[in-house]
Protein backbone atom coordinates (compact mmCIF):
# COMPACT_ATOMS: atom_id res chain seq x y z
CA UNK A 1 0.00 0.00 0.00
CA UNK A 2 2.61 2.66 0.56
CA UNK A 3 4.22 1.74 -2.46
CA UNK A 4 1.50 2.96 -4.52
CA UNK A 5 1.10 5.92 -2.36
CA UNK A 6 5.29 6.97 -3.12
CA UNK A 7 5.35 6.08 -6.40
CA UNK A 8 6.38 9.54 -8.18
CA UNK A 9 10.05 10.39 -8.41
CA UNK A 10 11.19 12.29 -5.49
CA UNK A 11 12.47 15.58 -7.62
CA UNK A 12 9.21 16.26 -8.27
CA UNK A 13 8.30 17.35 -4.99
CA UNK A 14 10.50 20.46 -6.02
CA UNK A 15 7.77 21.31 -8.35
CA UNK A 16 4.43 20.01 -6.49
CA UNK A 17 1.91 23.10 -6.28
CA UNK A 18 0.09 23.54 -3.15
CA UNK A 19 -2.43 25.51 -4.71
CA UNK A 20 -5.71 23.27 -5.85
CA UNK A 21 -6.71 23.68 -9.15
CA UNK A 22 -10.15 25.21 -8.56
CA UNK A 23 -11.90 27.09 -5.42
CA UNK A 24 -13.06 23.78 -3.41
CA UNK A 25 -16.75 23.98 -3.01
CA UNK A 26 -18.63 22.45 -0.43
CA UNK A 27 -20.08 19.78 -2.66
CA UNK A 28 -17.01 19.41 -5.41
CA UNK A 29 -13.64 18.74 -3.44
CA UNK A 30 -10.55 19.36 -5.57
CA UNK A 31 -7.08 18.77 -4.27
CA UNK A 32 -3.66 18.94 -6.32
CA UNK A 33 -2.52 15.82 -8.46
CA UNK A 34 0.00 15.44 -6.23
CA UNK A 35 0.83 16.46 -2.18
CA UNK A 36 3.54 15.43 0.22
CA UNK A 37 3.05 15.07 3.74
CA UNK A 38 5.09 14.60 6.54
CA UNK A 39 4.96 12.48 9.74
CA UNK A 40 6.83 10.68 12.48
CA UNK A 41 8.91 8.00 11.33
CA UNK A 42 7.33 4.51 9.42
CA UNK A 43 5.05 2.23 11.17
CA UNK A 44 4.23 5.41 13.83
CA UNK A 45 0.52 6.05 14.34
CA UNK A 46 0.88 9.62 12.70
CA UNK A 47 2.97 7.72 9.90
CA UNK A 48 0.09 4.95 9.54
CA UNK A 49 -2.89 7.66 9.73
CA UNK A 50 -1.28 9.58 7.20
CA UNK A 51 -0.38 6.81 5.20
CA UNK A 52 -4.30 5.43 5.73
CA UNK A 53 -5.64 9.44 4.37
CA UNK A 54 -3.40 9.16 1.63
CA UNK A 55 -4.86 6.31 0.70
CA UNK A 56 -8.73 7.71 0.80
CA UNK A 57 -7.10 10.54 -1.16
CA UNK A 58 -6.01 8.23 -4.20
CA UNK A 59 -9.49 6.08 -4.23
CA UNK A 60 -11.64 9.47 -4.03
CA UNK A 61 -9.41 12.43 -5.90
CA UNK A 62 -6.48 10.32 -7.67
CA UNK A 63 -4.32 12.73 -6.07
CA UNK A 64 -0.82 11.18 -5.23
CA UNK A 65 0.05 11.63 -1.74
CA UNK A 66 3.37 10.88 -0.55
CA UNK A 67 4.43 10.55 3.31
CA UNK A 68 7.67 11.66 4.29
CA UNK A 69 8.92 10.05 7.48
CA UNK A 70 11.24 12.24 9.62
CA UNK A 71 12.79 11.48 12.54
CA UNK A 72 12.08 14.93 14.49
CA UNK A 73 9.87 18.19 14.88
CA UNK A 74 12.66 20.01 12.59
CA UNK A 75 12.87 17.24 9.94
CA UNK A 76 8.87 17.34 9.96
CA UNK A 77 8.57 20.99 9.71
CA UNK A 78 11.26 21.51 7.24
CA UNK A 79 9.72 20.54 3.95
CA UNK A 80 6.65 22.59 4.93
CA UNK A 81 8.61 25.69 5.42
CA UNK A 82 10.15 24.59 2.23
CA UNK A 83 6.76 24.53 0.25
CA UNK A 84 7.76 21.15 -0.52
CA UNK A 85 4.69 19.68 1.61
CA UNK A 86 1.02 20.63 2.05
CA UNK A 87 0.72 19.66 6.14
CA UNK A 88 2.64 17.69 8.41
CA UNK A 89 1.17 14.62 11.07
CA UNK A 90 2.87 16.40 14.51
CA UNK A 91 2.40 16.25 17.88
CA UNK A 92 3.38 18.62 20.58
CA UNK A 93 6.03 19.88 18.46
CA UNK A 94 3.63 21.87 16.83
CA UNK A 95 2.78 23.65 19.92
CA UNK A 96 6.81 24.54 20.34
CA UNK A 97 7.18 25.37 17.08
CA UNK A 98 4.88 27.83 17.65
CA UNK A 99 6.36 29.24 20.66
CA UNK A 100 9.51 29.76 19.35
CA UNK A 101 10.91 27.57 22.16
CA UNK A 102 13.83 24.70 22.55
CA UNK A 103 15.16 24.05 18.99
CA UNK A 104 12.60 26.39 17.25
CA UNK A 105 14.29 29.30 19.91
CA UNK A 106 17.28 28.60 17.37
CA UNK A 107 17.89 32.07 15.17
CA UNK A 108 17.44 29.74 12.10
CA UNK A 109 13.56 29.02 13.48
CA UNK A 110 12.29 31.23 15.46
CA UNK A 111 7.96 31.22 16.13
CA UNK A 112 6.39 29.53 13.71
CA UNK A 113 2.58 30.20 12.57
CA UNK A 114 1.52 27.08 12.53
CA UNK A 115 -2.53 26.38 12.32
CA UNK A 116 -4.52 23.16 12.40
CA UNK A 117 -6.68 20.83 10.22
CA UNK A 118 -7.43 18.37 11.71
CA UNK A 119 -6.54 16.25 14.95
CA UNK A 120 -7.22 13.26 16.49
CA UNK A 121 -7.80 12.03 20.49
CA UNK A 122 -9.04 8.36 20.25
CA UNK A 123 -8.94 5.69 23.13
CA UNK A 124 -5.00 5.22 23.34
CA UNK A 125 -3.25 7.63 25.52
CA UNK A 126 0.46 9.26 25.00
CA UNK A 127 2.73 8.53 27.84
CA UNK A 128 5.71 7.38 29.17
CA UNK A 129 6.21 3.36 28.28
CA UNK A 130 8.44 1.70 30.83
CA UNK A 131 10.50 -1.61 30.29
CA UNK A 132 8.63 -4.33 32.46
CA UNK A 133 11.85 -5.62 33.66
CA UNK A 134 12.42 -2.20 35.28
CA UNK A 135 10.30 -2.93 38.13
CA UNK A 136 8.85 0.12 37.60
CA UNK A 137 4.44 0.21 38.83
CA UNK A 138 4.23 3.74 39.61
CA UNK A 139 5.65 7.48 38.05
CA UNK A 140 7.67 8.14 40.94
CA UNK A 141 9.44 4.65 40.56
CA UNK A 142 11.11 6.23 37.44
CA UNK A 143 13.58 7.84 39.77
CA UNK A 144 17.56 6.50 38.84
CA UNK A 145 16.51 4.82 35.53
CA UNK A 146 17.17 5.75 31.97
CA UNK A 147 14.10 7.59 30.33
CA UNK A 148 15.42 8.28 26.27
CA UNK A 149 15.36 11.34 24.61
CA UNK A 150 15.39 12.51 20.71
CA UNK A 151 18.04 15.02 19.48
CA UNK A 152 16.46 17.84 17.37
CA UNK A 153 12.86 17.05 19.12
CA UNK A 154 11.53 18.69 22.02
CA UNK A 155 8.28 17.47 21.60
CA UNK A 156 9.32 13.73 22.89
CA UNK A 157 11.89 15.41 25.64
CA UNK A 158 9.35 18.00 26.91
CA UNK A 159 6.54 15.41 27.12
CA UNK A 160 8.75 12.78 29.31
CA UNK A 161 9.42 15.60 31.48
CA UNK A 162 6.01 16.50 31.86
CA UNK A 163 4.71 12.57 32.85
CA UNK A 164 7.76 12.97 35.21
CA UNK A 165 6.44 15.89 36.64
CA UNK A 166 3.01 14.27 37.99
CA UNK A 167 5.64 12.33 40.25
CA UNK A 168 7.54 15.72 41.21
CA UNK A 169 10.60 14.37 38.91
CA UNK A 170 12.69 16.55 36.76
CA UNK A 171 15.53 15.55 34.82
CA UNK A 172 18.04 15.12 36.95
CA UNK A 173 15.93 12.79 38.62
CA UNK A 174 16.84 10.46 35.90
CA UNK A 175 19.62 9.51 33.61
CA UNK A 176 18.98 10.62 30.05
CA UNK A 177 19.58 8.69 27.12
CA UNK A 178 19.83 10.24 23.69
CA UNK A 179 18.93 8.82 20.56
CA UNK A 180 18.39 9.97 16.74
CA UNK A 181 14.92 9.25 16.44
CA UNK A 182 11.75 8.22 17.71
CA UNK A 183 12.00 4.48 16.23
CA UNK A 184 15.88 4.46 17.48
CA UNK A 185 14.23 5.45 21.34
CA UNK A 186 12.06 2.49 20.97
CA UNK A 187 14.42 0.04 19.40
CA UNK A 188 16.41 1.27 22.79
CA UNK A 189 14.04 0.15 25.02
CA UNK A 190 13.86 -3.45 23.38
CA UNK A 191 17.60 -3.67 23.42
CA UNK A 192 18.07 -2.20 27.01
CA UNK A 193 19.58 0.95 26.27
CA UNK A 194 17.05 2.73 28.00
CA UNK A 195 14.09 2.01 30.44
CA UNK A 196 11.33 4.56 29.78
CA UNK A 197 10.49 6.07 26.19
CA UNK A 198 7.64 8.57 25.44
CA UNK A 199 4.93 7.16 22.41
CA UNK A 200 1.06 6.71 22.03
CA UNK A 201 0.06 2.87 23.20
CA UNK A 202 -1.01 2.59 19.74
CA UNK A 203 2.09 2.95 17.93
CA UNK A 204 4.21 -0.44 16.31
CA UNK A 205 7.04 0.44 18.21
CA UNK A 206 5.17 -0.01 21.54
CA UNK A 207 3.68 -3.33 20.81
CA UNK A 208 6.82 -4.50 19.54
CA UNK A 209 8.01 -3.78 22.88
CA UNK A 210 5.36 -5.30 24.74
CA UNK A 211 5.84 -8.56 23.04
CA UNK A 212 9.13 -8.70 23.40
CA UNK A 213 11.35 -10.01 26.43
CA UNK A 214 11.99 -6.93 28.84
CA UNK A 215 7.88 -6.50 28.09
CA UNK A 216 6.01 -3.39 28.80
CA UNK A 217 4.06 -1.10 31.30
CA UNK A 218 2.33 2.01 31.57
CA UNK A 219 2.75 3.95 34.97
CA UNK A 220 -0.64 5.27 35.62
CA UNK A 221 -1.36 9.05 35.78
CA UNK A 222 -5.12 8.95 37.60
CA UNK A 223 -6.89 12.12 37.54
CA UNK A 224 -7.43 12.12 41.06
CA UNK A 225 -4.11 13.15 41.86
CA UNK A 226 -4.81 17.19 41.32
CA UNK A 227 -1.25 17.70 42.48
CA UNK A 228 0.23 15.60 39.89
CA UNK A 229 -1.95 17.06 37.50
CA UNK A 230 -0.81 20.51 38.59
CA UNK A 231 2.68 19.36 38.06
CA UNK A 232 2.25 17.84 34.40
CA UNK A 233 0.41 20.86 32.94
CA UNK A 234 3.21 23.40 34.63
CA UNK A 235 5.43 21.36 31.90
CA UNK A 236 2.54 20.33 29.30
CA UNK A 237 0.16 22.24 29.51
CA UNK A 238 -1.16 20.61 26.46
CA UNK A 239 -2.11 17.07 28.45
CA UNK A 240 -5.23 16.28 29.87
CA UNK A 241 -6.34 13.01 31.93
CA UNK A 242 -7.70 10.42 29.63
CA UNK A 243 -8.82 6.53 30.48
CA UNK A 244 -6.90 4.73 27.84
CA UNK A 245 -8.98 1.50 26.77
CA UNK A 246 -6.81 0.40 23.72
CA UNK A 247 -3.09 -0.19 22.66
CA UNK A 248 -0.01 -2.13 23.56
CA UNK A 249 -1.32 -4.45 27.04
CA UNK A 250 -4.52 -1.68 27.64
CA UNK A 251 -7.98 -3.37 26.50
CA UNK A 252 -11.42 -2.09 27.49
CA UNK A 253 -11.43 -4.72 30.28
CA UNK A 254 -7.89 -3.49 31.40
CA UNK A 255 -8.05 0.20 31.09
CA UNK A 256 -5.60 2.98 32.42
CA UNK A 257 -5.62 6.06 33.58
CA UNK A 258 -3.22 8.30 31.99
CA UNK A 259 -2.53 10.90 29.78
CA UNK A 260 -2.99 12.45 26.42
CA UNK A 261 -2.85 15.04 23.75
CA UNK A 262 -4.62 15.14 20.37
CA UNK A 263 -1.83 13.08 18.11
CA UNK A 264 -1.38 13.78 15.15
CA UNK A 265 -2.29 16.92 14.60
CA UNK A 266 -2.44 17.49 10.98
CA UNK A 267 -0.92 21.49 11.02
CA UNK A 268 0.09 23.32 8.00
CA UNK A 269 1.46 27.15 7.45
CA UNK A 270 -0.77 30.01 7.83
CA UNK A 271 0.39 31.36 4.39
CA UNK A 272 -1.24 28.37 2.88
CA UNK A 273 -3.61 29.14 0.89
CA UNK A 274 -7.47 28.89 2.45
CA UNK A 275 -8.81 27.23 -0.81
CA UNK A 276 -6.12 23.96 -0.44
CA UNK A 277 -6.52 23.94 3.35
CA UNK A 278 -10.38 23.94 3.00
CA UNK A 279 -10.14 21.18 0.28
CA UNK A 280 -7.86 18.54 2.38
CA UNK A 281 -10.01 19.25 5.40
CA UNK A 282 -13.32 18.66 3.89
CA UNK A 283 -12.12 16.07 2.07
CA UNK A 284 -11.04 13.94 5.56
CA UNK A 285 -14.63 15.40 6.85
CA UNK A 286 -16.81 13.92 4.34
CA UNK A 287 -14.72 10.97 3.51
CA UNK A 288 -14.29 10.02 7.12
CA UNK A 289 -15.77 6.21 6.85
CA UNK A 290 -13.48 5.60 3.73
CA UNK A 291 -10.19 6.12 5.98
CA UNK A 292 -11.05 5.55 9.93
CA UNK A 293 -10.40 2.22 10.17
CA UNK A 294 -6.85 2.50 8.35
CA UNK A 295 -5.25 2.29 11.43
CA UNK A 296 -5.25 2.49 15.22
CA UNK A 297 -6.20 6.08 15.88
CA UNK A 298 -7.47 7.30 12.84
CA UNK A 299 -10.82 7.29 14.07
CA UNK A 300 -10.09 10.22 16.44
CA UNK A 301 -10.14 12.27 13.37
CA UNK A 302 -13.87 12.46 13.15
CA UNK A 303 -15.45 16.24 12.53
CA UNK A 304 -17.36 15.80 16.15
CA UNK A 305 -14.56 14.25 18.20
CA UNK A 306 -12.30 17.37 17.77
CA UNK A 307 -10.46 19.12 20.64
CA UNK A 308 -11.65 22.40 21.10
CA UNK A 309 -10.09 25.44 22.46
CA UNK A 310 -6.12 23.44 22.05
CA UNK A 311 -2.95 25.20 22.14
CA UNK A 312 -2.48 25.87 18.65
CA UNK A 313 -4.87 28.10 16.35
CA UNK A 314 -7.49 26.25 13.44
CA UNK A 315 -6.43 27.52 9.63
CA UNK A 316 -9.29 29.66 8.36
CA UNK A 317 -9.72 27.01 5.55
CA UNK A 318 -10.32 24.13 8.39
CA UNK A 319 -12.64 26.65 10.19
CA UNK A 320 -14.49 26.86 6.80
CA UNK A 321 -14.71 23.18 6.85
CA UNK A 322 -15.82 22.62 10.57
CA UNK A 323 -18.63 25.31 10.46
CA UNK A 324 -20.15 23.33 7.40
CA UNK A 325 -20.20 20.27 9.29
CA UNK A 326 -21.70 21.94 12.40
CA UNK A 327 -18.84 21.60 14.64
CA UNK A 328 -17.52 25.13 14.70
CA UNK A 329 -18.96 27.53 17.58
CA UNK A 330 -18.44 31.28 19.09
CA UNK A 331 -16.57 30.14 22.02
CA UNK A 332 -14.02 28.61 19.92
CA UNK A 333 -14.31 31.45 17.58
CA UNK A 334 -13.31 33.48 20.12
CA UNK A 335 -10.56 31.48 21.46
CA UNK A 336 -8.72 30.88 17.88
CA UNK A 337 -8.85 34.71 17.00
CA UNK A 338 -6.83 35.26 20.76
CA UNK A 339 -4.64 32.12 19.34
CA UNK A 340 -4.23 34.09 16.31
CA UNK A 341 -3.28 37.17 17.89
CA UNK A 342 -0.40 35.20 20.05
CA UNK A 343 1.01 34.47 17.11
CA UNK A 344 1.25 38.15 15.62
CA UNK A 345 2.76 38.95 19.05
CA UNK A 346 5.10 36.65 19.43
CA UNK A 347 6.29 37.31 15.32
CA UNK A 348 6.74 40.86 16.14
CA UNK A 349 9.07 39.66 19.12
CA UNK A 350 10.61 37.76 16.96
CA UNK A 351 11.28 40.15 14.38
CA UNK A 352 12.22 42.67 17.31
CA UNK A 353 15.15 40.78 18.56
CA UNK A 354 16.74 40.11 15.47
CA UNK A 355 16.98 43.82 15.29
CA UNK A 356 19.17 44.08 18.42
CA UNK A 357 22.05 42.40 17.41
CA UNK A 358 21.80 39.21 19.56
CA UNK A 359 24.71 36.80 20.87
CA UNK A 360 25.85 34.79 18.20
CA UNK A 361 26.43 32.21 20.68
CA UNK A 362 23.56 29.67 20.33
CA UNK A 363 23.01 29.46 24.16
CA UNK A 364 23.17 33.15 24.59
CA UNK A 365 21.15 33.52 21.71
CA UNK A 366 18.02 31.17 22.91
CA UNK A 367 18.42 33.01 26.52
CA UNK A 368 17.77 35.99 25.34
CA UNK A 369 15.60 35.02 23.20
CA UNK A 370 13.61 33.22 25.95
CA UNK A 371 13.64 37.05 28.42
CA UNK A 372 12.38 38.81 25.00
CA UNK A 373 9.70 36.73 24.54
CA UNK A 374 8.65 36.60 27.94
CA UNK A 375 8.44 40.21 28.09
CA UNK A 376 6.50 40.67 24.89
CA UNK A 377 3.85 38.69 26.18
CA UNK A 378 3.64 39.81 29.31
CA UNK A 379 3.12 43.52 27.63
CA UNK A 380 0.14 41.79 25.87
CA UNK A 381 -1.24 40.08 28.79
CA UNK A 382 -0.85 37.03 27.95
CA UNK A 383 1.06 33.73 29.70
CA UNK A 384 4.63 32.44 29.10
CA UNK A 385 3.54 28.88 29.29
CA UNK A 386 7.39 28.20 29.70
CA UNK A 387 8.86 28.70 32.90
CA UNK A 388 12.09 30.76 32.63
């Protein structure tokens, strides 16, 4: 199946237009011949749901989608800043890239303005997954072992440190273990290199894990705890409890209570074009059925199981496309225009500090890039989310 999804040469993403080739209407979708898209690396659950909408894309609008897997939030976001890809399957990362914070604080990144599609929260949960050998049961029990990491992604790094936080852990609680990419993390865990790695309980990766020797768990997070909640959204504020009923060892009859986020988040640029965005979003609205069963979280996706009121502003061409399928309201109105205006603030910041000649030193750069931003927000009365 994803052979016939990458089957055009790969120069000719150089050339794909992201423009569709006539104003979608509400009853005649039309998307580009061709569209790349990028996700978390193959046999991922944003990898396999994009892989699974490609597919509907083909059967319903012979449009050639190709998935790009990419190893980090800077890989993913790379051919989109590019033009060389229509959206990107993300998680958090989006949310940082927006920000302007950890690697996207770099001076070759800066705050991004970033909008959504699409996203999907289904009955998995994103968490920490801990070796069963570790003799870990509980967060807390986390303290000593090796929890991996992923150079160039703070999405996976930010959102271990926030499950550690319900437990009142930071990172020098634990010995940190860097690897390349999200697969490599996992492969790490199977091949004790590490103990703990961050991924949905839907993913391959995990269920390879679980079925291998060392085995898997996932450390509960119950909602009870308000403390530990406290703690988690100080780091992520993106997280909110969830029962997870389905994944790698979790089954209706043995649920957990953890964690989650909507993953993926299907996110393009705000200088895309409203006509395109509004296409590929009504496209996944009304073709739904065709693709939700493509794989294991896919069916989050749905038009009336969308997260309202997130982190990261809706794309007026997805806003189009939710208020014709009834699932667009003031409120959120309301919200995504003060979304929207975050991210005019924290461009002009941007912009602002370039001006000033900053360190060329990337530490010294990021710090006070980090005080600028903090202060240009404040001015507009509006929170950090990052803790200086």
């Amino acid at each position: 199946m994803i052979g016939r999804l990458m089957n055009f040469a790969p120069a000719a993403l150089a050339g794909i237009s992201l423009v569709a080739s006539a104003a979608a209407l509400a009853d005649d979708v039309k998307l580009p011949p061709t569209m790349a898209v990028t996700a978390y690396d193959t046999g991922t659950a944003g990898f396999n749901i994009a892989v699974g909408v490609g597919k509907m894309m083909k059967d319903k609008y012979s449009t050639d989608v190709r998935v790009l897997p990419a190893g980090n939030d800077v890989a993913r976001l790379a051919p989109l800043r590019a033009k060389r890809a229509a959206m990107s399957a993300m998680g958090s990362g989006s949310y940082f890239a927006q920000e302007g914070v950890f690697e996207f604080g770099a001076k070759e990144w800066g705050p991004q303005s970033l909008q959504l599609l699409l996203s999907s929260v289904d009955c998995n949960t994103g968490t920490l997954g801990v070796a069963a050998d570790a003799g870990v049961k509980e967060v807390k029990d986390l303290r000593g072992k090796r929890v991996g990491f992923v150079v160039g992604s703070p999405a996976l790094n930010q959102n271990s440190l926030a499950i550690l936080a319900f437990a009142g852990l930071k990172q020098t609680d634990v010995k940190i273990v860097e690897f390349a990419s999200y697969g490599a993390m996992w492969k790490g865990l199977i091949n004790n290199d590490t103990d703990a790695a961050f991924g949905t309980t839907i993913t391959g990766p995990a269920k390879e894990a679980e079925t291998s020797p060392r085995g898997l768990v996932w450390p509960p997070l119950p909602a009870g705890d308000k403390a530990g909640w406290e703690r988690v959204k100080k780091v992520g504020s993106f997280f909110f409890p969830q029962v997870a009923t389905c994944g790698a060892g979790i089954s209706p009859d043995k649920p957990i209570e953890s964690a989650n986020y909507p993953y993926p988040v299907f996110v393009t640029y705000a200088a895309q074009p409203a006509e395109l965005v509004y296409a590929i979003t009504k496209a996944m609205i009304v073709n739904y059925d065709a693709y939700k069963d493509s794989a294991p979280g896919a069916g989050g996706l749905a038009a009336n199981r969308q997260t309202k009121n997130w982190v990261v502003p809706v794309h007026p061409g997805a806003v189009k496309a939710l208020k014709e399928a009834g699932q667009w309201t003031a409120e959120q109105e309301a919200h995504n225009n003060g979304l929207l205006k975050r991210q005019d603030v924290l461009a002009a910041a941007w912009a602002e500090y370039g001006k000033g000649s900053p360190a060329s030193d990337d530490k010294a750069f990021l710090d006070g890039w980090m005080t600028a931003r903090a202060a240009a927000l404040a001015k507009a009365n509006m929170p950090n989310g990052f803790e200086q």
